[in-house]
Protein backbone atom coordinates (compact mmCIF):
# COMPACT_ATOMS: atom_id res chain seq x y z
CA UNK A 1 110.69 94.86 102.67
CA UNK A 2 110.19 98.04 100.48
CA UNK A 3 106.53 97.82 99.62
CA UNK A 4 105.53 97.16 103.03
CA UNK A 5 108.44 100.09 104.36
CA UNK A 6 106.31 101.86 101.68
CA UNK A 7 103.12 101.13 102.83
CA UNK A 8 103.95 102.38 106.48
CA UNK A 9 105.09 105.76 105.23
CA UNK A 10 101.84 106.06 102.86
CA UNK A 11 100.02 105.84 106.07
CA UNK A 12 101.63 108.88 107.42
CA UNK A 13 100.66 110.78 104.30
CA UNK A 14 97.08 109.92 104.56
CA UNK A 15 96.96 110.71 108.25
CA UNK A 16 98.24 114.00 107.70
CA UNK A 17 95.98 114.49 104.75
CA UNK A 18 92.86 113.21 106.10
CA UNK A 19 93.66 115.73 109.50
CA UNK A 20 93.43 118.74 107.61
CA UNK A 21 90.59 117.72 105.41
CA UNK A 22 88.36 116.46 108.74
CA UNK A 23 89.30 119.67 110.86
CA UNK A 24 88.03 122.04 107.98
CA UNK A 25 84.47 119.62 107.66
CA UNK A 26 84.16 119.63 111.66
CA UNK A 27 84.96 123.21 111.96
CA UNK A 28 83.42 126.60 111.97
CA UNK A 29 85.34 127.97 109.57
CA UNK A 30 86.08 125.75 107.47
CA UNK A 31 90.19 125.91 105.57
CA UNK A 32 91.85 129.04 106.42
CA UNK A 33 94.64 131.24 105.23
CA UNK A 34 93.91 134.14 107.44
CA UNK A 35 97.57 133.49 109.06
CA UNK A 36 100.89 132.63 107.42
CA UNK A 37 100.92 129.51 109.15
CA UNK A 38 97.82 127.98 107.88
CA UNK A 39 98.45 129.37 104.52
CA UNK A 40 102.22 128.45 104.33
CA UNK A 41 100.96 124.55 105.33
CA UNK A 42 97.70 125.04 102.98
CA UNK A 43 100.19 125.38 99.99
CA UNK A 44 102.84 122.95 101.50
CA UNK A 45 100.19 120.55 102.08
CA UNK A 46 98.93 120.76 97.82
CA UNK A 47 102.32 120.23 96.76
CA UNK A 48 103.71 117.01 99.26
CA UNK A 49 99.88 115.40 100.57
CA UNK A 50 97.49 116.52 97.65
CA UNK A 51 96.80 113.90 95.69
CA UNK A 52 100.35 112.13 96.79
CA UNK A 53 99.35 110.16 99.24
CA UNK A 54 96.88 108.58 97.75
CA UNK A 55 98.67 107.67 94.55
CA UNK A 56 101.15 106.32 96.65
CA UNK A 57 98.40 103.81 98.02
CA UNK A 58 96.85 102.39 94.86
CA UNK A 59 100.30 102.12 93.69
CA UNK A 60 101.05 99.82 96.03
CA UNK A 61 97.75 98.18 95.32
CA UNK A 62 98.54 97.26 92.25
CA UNK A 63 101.99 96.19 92.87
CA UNK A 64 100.84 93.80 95.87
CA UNK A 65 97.58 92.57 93.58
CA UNK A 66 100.37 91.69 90.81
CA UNK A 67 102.58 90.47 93.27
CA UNK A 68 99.99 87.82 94.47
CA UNK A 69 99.35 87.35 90.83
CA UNK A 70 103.05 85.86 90.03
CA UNK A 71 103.38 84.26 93.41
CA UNK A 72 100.22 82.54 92.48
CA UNK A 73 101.29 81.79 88.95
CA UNK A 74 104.48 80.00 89.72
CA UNK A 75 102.68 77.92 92.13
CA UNK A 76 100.98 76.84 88.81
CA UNK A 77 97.67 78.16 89.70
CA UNK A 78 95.20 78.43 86.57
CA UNK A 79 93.76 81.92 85.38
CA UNK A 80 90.40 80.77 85.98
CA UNK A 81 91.09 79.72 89.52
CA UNK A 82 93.10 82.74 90.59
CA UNK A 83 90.57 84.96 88.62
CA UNK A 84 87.27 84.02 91.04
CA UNK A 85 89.89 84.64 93.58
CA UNK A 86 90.51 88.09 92.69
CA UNK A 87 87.08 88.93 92.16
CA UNK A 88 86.21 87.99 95.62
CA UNK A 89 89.13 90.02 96.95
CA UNK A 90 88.01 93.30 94.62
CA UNK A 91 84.21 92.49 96.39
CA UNK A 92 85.01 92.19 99.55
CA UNK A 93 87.15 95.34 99.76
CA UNK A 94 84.38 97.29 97.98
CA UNK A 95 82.12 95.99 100.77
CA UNK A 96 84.56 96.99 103.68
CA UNK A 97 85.00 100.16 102.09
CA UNK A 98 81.15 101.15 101.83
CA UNK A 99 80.80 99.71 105.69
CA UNK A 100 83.85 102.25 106.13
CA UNK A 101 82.15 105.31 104.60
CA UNK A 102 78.79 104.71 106.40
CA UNK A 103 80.40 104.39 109.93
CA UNK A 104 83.76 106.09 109.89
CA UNK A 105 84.82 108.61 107.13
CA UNK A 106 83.07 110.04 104.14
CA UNK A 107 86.76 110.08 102.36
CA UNK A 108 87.20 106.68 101.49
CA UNK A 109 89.41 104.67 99.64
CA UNK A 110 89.06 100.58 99.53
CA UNK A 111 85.60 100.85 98.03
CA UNK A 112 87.18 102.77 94.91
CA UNK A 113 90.07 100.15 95.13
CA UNK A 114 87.67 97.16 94.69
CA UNK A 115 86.00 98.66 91.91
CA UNK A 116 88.78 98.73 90.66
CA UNK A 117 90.12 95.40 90.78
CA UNK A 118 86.76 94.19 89.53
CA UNK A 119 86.90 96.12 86.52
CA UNK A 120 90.67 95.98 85.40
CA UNK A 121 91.78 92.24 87.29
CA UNK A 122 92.50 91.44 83.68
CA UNK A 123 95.35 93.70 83.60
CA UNK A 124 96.98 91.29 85.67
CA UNK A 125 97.86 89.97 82.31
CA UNK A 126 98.18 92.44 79.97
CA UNK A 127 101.01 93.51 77.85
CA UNK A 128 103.34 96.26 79.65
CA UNK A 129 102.57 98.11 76.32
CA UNK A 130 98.66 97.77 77.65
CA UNK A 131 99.44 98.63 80.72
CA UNK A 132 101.23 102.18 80.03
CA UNK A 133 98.81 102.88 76.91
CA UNK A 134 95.64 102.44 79.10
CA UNK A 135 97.24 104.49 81.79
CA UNK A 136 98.47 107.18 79.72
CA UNK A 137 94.74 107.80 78.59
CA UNK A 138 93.26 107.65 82.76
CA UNK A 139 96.79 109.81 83.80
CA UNK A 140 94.92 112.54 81.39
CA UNK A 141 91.64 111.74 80.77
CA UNK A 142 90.90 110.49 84.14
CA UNK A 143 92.13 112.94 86.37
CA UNK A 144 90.42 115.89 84.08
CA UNK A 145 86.96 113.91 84.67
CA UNK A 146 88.20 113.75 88.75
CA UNK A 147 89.52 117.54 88.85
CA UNK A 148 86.57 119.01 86.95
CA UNK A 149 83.68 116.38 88.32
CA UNK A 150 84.71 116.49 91.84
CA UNK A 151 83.76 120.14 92.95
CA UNK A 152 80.51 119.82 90.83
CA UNK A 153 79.34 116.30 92.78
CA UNK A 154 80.95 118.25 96.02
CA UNK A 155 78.00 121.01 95.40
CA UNK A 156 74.81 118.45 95.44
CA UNK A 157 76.18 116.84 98.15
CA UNK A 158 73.18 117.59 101.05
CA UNK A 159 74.85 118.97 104.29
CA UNK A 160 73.57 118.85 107.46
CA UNK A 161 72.95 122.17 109.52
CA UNK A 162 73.55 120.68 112.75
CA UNK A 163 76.39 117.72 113.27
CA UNK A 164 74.90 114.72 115.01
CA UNK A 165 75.04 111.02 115.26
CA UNK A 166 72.46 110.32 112.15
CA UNK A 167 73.23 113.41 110.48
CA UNK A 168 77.41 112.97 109.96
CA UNK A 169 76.19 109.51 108.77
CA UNK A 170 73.39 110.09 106.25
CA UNK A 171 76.21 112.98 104.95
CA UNK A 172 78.74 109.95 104.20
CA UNK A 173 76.02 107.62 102.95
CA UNK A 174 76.43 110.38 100.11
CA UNK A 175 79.91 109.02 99.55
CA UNK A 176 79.16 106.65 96.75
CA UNK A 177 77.98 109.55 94.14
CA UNK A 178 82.38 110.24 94.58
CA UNK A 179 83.20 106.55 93.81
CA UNK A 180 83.65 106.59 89.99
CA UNK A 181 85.03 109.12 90.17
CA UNK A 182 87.67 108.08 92.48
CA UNK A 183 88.19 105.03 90.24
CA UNK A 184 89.09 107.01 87.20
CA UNK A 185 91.75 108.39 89.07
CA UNK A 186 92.91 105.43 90.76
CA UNK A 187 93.44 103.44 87.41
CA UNK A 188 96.58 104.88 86.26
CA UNK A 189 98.84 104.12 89.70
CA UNK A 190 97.30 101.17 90.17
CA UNK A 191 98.74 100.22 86.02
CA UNK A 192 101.82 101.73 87.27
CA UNK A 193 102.29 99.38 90.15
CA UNK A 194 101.12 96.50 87.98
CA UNK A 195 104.20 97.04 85.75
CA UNK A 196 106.61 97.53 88.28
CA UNK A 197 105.73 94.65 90.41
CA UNK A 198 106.67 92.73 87.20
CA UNK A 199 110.12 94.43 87.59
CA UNK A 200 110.83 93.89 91.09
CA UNK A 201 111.52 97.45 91.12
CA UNK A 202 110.90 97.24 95.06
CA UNK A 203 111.27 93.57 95.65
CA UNK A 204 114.89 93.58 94.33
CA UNK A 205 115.64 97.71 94.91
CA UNK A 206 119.36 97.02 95.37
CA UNK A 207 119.58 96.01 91.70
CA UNK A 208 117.46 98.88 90.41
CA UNK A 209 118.85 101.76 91.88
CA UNK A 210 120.29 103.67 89.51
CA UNK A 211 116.37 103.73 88.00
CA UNK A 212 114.93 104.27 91.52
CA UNK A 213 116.75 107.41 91.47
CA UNK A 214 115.98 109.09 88.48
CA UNK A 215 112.41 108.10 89.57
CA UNK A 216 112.87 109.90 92.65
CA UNK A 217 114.53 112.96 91.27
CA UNK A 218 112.13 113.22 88.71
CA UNK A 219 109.41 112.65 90.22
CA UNK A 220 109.84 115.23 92.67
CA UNK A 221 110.90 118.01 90.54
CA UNK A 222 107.52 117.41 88.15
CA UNK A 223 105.18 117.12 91.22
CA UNK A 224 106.47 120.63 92.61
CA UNK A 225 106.21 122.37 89.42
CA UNK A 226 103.61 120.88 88.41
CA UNK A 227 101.79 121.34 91.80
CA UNK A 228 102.75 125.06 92.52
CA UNK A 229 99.94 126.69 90.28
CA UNK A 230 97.04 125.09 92.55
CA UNK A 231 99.42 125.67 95.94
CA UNK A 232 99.76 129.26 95.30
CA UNK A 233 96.19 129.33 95.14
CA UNK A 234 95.36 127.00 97.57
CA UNK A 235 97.19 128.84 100.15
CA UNK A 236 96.06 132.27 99.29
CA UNK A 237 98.93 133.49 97.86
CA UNK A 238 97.02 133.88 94.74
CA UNK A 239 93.61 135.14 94.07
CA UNK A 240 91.27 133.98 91.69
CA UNK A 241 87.13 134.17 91.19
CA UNK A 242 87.33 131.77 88.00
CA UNK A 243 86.73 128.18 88.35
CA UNK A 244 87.74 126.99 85.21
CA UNK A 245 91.11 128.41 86.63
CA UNK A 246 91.17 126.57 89.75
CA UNK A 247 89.50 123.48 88.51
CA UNK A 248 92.29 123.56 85.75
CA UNK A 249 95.25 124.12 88.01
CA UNK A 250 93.91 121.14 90.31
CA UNK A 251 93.70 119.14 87.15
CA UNK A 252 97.30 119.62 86.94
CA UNK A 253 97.72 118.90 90.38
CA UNK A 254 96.08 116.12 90.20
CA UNK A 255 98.82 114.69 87.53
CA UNK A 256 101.75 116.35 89.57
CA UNK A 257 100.43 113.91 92.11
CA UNK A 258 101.20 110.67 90.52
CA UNK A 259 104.67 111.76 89.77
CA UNK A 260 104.74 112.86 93.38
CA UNK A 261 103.61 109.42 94.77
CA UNK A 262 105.52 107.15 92.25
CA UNK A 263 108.93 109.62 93.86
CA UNK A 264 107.90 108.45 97.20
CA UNK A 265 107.89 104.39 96.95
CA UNK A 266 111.07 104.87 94.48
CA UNK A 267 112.29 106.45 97.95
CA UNK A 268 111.54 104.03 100.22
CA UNK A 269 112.97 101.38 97.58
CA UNK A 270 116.42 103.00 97.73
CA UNK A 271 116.17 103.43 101.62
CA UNK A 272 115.31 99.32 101.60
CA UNK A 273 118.74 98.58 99.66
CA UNK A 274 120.63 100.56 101.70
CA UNK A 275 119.54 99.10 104.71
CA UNK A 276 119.65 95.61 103.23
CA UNK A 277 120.00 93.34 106.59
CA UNK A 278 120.69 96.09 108.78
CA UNK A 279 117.15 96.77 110.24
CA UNK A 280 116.36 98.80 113.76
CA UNK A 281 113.21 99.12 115.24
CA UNK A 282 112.08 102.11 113.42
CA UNK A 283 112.43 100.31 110.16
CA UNK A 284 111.24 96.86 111.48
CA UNK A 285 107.75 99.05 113.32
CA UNK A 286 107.09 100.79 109.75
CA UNK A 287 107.22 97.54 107.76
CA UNK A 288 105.01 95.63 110.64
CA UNK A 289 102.22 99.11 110.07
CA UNK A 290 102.47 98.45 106.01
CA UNK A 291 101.89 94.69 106.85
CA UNK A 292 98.58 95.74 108.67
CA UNK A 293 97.83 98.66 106.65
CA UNK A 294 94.57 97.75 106.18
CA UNK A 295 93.91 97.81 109.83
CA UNK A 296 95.94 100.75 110.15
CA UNK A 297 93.99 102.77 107.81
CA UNK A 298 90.45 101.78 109.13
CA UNK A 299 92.04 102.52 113.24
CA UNK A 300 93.06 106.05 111.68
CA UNK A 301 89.77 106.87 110.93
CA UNK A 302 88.52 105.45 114.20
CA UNK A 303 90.50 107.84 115.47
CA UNK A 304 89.64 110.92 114.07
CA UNK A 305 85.55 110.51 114.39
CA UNK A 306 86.69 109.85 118.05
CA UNK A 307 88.47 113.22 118.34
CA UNK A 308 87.35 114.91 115.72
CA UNK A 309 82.98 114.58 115.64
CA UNK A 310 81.24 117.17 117.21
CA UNK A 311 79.59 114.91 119.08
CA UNK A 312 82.11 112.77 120.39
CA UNK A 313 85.04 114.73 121.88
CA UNK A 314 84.38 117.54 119.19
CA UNK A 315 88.09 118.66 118.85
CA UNK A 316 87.84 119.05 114.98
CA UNK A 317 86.50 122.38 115.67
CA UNK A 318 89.18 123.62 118.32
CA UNK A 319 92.31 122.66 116.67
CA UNK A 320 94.43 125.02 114.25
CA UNK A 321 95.68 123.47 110.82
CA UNK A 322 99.18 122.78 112.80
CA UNK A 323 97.13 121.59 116.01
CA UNK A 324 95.41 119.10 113.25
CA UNK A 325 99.00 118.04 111.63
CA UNK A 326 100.14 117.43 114.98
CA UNK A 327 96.99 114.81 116.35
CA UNK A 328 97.48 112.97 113.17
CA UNK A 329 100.90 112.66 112.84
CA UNK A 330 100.52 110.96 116.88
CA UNK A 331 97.52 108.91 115.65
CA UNK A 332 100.16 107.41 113.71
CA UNK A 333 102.97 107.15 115.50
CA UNK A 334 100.75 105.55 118.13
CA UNK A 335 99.43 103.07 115.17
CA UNK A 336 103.08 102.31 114.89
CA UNK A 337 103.76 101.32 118.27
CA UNK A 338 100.79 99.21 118.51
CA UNK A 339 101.99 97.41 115.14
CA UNK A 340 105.37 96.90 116.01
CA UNK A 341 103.67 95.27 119.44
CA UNK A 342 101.49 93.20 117.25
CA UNK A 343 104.47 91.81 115.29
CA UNK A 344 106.60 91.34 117.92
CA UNK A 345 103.84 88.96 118.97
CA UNK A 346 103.07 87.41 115.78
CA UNK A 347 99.82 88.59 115.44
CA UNK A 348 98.57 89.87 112.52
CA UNK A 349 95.91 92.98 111.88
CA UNK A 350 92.42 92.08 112.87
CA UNK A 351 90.95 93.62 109.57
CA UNK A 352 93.68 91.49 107.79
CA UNK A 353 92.44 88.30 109.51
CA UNK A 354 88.63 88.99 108.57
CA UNK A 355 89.62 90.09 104.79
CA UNK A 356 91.58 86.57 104.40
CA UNK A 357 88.44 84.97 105.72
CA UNK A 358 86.04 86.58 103.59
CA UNK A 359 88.36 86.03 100.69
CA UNK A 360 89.17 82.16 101.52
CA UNK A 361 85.93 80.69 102.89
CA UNK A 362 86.16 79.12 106.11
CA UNK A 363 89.32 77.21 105.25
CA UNK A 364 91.55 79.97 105.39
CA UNK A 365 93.64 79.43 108.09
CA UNK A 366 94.19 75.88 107.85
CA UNK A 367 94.96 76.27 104.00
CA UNK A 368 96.59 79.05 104.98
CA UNK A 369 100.12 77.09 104.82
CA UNK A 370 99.57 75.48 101.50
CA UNK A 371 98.51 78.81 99.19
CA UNK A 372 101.24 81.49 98.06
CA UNK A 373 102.85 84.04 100.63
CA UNK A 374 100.95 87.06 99.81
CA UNK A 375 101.40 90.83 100.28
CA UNK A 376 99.50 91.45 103.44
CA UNK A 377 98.88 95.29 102.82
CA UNK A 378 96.05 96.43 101.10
């Protein structure tokens, strides 16, 4: 239950994330911290969204793709077998993600993830000494290429005078310059989750919690401190004309956002033991979103070009940075509702169904009994 109670929360984090980042593209003016508000929630936002959400998601990647790994394993499934397997998974999500940038959102996600699993599947069977060496060098490395590359690829980027149809899109089909390095700083969660799926840190929370919490504790603390630098500056609070400066203190960020994500799902891991058995409908509608977070995360976006374009109902350049929190917190409470429905039902995400599909070959749903339960988040 705690990976997908996980997964449902992540979405929350990337709703409210994504809602101030597409107000401030759709709008006039752009971020603001010419009130307290917006520059309170600008700072608030770098410390607990920044960067945290979005660790949160490829570690849960990883753990699911290692979860399916063992799963798959004890079944007595060969490498070679499982490994064309996991290739077509990592190519198919890198496919959905591109067709996700070039209709919906210029911010995406999957298509990094596929890399991703393309690249490292082998990790699948690496050494846990592999596993946190490799990481160690993409936790630094990596995120000083993202935190240094990002504002530079951010400056070629073409954009449009006017906001229209063909415009907005030929501005995301820009998107793919961002992918590496999105990768490099996906690499190190994703390791992360690799090892702890092979711990059943949040499989079997109830035996790890005295772990989970120093995870959580820990985590916490090092994300705030380590975030506060870029937050003061982020919301104004600071001043500074040197971009080595910021770039270095969203480097930093950057790292305080790992910790910050890792806290979270060590969170939701204790909050699965103590529940245990005793489930209610809140818990039972965010573990139903996590099992169609793929779905989930593609209706989000939906959502905001909806609301948000210019040229649809054109709100992202009406709404304040609260007004923004606000819509996307209800975009996901109302993708909550609709997953609970689905569940309740026994039907399973749409965008789930096709990925299984493209993944499986036409014999997916009548196999679909005979191969390994699998996580059904991304």
């Amino acid at each position: 239950m705690a990976p997908d109670l996980a997964r449902g929360f992540m979405l929350l984090l990337i709703a409210l994330g994504h809602s101030s980042v597409l107000r401030a593209a759709w709008s006039d003016g752009g971020y603001s911290n010419d009130d307290p508000i917006s520059a309170f929630y600008n700072a608030a936002a770098a410390v607990l969204l920044d960067g945290r959400g979005a660790a949160l998601f490829a570690f849960l990647f990883g753990y699911g793709l290692s979860q399916m790994y063992l799963r798959y394993s004890q079944r007595g499934y060969e490498w070679p077998k499982f490994r064309g397997l996991i290739q077509r998974r990592g190519f198919w999500l890198l496919v959905i993600g591109l067709l996700h940038t070039a209709l919906l959102f210029f911010g995406d996600l999957l298509a990094a993830y596929g890399v991703v699993t393309l690249i490292f599947f082998a990790a699948l069977r690496w050494t846990s000494r592999s596993l946190w060496i490799t990481g160690s060098i993409f936790l630094t490395a990596g995120t000083l290429v993202y935190a240094f590359g990002i504002p530079q690829v951010f400056q070629s980027l073409s954009q449009p005078e006017t906001v229209t149809p063909l415009s907005d899109m030929l501005y995301r089909f820009q998107w793919p310059m961002m992918i590496p390095l999105v990768v490099v700083g996906a690499v190190f969660p994703v390791l992360v989750g690799i090892w702890a799926a092979r711990k059943r840190l949040l499989d079997e929370p109830h035996l790890h919690r005295s772990y989970l919490r120093k995870v959580a504790v820990y985590g916490i603390l090092i994300t705030i401190v380590l975030g506060l630098p870029y937050a003061l500056i982020n919301g104004g609070y600071i001043m500074t004309e040197s971009m080595v400066v910021y770039n270095g203190t969203y480097w930093i960020n950057q790292m305080g956002g790992y910790f910050g994500g890792f806290a979270y799902a060590a969170l939701f891991g204790l909050l699965a033991a103590k529940i245990g058995d005793r489930r209610n409908k809140v818990v039972n509608a965010l573990v139903a979103t996590g099992q169609r977070s793929l779905s989930c995360y593609l209706f989000q976006s939906l959502c905001w070009m909806v609301l948000g374009a210019p040229y649809l109902i054109g709100l992202g350049n009406t709404m304040s940075e609260l007004g923004a929190l606000g819509v996307g917190a209800l975009v996901w409470i109302f993708a909550l509702c609709v997953s609970a429905l689905m569940a309740k039902r026994g039907v399973r995400g749409p965008v789930e169904i096709v990925y299984r599909r493209l993944t499986y070959g036409r014999s997916a749903s009548s196999n679909s009994k005979a191969e390994p339960k699998v996580p059904a988040g991304v």
